[in-house]
PDB file of N, CA and C in Angstrom:
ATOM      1  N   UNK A   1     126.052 111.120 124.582  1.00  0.00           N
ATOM      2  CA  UNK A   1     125.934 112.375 125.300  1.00  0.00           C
ATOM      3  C   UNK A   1     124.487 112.510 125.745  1.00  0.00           C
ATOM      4  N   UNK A   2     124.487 112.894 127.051  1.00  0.00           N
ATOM      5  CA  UNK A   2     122.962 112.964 127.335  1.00  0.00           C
ATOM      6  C   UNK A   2     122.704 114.596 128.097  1.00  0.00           C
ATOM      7  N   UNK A   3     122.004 115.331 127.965  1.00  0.00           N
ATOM      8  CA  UNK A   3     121.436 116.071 128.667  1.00  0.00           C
ATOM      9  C   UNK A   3     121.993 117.813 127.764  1.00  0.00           C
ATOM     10  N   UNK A   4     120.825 118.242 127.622  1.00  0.00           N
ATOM     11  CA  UNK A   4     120.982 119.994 126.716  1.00  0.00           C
ATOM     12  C   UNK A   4     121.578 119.671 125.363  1.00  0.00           C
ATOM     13  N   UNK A   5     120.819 118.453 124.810  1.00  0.00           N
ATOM     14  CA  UNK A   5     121.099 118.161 123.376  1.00  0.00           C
ATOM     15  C   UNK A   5     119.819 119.013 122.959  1.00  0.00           C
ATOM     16  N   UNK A   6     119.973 119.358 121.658  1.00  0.00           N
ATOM     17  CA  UNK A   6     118.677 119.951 120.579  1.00  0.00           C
ATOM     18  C   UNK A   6     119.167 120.184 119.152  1.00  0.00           C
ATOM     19  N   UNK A   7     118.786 120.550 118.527  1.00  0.00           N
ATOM     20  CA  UNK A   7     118.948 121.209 117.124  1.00  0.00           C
ATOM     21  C   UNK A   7     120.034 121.930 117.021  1.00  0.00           C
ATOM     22  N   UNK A   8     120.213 122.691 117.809  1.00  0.00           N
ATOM     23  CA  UNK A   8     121.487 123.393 118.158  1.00  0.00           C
ATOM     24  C   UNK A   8     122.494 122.961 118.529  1.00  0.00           C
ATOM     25  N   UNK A   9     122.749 122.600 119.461  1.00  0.00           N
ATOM     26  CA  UNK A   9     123.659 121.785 120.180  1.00  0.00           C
ATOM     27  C   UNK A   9     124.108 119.958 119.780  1.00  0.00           C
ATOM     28  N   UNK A  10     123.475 119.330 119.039  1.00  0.00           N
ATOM     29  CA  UNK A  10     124.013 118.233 118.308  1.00  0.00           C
ATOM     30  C   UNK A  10     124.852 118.377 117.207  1.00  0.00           C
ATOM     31  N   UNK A  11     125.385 118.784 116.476  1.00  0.00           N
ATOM     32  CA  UNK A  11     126.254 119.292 115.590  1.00  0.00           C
ATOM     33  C   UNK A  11     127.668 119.227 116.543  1.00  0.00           C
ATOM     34  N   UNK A  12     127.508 120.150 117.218  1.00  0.00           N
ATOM     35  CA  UNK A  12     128.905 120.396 118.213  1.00  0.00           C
ATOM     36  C   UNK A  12     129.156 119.183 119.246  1.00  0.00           C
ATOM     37  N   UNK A  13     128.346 118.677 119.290  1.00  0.00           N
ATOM     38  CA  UNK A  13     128.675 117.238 120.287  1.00  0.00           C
ATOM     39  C   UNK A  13     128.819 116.259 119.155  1.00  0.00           C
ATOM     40  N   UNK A  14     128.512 116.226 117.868  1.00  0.00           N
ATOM     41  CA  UNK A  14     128.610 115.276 117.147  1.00  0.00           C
ATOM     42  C   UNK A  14     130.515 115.476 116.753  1.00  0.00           C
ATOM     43  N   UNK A  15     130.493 116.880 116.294  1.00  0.00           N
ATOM     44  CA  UNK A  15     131.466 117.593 115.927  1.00  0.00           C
ATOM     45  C   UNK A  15     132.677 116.595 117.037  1.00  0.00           C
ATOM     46  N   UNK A  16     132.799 116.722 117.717  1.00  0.00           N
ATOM     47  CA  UNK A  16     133.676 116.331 119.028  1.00  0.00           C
ATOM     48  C   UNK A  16     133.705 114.738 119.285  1.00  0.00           C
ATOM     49  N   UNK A  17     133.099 114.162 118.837  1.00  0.00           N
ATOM     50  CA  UNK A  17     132.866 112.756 118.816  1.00  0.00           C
ATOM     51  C   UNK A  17     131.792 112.058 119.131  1.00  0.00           C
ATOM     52  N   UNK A  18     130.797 112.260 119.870  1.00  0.00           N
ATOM     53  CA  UNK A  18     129.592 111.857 119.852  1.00  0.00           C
ATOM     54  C   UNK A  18     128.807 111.096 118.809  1.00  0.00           C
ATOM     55  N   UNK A  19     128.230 109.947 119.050  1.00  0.00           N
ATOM     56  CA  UNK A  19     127.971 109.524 118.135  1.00  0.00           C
ATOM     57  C   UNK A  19     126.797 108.278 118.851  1.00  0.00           C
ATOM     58  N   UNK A  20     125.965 108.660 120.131  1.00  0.00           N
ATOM     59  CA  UNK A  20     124.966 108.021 120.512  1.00  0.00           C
ATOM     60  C   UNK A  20     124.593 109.923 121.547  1.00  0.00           C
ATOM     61  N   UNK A  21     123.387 110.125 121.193  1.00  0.00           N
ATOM     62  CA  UNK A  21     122.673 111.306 121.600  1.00  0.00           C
ATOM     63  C   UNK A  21     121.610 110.846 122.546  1.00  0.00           C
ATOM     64  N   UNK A  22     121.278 111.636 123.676  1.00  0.00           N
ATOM     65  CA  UNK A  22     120.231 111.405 124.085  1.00  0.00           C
ATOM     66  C   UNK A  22     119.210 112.430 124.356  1.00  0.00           C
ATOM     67  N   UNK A  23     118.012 112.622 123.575  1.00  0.00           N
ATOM     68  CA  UNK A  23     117.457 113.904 123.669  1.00  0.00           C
ATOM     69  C   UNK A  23     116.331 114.369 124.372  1.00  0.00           C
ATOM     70  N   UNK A  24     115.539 114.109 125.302  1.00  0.00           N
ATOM     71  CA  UNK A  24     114.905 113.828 125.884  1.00  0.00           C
ATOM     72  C   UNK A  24     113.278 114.916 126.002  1.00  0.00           C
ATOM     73  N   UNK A  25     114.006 116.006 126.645  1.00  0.00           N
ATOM     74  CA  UNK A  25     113.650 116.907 126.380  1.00  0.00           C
ATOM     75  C   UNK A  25     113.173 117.852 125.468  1.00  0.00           C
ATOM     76  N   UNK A  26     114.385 117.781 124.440  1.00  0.00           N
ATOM     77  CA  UNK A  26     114.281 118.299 123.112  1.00  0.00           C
ATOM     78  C   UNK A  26     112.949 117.670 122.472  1.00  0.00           C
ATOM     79  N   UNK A  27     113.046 116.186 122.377  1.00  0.00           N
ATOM     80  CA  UNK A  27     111.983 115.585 121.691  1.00  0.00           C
ATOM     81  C   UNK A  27     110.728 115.789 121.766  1.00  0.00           C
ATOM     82  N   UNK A  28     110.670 116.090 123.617  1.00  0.00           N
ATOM     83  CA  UNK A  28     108.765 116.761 123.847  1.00  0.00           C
ATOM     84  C   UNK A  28     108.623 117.659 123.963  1.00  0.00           C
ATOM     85  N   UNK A  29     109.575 118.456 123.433  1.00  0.00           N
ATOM     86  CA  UNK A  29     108.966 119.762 123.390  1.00  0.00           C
ATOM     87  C   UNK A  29     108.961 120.490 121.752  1.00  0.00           C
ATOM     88  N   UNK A  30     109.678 119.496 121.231  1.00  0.00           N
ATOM     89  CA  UNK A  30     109.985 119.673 119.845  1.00  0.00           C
ATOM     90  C   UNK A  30     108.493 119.947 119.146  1.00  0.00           C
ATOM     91  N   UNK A  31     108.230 120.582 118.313  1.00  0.00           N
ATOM     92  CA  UNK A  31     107.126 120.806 117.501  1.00  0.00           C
ATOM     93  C   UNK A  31     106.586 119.524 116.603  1.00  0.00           C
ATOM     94  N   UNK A  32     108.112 118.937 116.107  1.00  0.00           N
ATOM     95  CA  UNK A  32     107.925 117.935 115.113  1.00  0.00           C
ATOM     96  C   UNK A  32     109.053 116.993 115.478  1.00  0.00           C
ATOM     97  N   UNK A  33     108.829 116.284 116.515  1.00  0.00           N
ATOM     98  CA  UNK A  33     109.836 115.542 116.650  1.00  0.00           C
ATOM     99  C   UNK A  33     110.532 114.563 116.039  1.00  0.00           C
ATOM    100  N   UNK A  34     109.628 113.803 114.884  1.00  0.00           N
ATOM    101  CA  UNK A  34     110.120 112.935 113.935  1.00  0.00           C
ATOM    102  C   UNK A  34     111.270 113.816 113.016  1.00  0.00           C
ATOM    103  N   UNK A  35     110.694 114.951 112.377  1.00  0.00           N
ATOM    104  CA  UNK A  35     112.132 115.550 111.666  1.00  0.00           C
ATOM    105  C   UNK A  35     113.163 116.285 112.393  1.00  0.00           C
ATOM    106  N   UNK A  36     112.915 116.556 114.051  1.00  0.00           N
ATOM    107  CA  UNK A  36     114.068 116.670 114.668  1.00  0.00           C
ATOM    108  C   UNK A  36     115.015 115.367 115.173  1.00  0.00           C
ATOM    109  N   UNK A  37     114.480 114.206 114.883  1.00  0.00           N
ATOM    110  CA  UNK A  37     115.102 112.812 115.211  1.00  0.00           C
ATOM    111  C   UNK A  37     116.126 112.814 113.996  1.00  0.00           C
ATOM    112  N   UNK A  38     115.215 113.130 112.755  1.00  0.00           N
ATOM    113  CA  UNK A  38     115.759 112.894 111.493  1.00  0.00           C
ATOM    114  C   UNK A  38     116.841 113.161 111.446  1.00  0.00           C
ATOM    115  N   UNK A  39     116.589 114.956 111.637  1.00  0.00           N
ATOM    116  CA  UNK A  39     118.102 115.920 111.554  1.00  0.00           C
ATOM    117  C   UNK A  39     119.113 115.423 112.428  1.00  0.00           C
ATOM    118  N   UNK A  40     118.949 114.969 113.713  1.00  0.00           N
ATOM    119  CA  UNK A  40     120.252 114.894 114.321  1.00  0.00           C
ATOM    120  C   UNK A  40     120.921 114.219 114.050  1.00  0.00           C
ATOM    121  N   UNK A  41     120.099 113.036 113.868  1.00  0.00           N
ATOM    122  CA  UNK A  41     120.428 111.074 112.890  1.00  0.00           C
ATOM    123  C   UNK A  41     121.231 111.945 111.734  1.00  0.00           C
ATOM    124  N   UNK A  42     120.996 112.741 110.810  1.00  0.00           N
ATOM    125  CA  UNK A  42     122.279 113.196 109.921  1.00  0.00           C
ATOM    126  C   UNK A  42     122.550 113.938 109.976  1.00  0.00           C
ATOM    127  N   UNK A  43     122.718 114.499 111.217  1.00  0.00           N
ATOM    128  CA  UNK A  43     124.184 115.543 111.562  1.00  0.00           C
ATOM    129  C   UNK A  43     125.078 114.427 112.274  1.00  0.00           C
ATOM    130  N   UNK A  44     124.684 113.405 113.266  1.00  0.00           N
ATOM    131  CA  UNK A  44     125.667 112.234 113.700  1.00  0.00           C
ATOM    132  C   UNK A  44     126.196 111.686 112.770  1.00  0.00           C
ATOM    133  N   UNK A  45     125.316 111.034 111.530  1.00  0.00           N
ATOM    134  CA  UNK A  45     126.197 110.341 110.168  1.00  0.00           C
ATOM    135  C   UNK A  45     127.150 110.956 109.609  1.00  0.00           C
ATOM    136  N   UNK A  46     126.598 112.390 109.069  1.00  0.00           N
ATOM    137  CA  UNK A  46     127.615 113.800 108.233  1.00  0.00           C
ATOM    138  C   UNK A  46     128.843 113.708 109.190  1.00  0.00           C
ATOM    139  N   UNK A  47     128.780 113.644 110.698  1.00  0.00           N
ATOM    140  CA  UNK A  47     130.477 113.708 110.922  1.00  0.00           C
ATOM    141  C   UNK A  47     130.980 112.475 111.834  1.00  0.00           C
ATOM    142  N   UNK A  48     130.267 111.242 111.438  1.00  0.00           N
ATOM    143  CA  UNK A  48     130.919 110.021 111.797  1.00  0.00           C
ATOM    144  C   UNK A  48     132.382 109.741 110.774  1.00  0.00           C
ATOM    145  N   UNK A  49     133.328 109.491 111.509  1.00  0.00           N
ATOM    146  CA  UNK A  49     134.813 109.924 110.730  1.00  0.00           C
ATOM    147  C   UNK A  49     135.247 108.417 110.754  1.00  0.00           C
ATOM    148  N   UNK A  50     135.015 107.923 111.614  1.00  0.00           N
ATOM    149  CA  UNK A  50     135.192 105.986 111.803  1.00  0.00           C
ATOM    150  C   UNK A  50     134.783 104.826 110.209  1.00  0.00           C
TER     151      UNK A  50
END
């Protein structure tokens, strides 16, 4: 999934099947982008169902 991913919005695209993110935006504007990489990396794992 690419485009209006963030903190918010990865959960629900993960939720649905997603399971390659592309964040682009989110990342430079992110405060701390290494632990927003982190978090999404395990919100994608937490609902990989495969």
């Amino acid at each position: 999934v690419d485009g209006g991913l963030d903190g918010e919005t990865v959960k629900p695209a993960a939720s649905a099947g997603a399971n390659v993110i592309v964040a682009g935006t989110s990342m430079f504007k992110a405060e701390n982008p290494a632990a927003l990489m982190t978090f999404m990396r395990d919100v994608i794992a937490a609902s990989d169902t495969l």
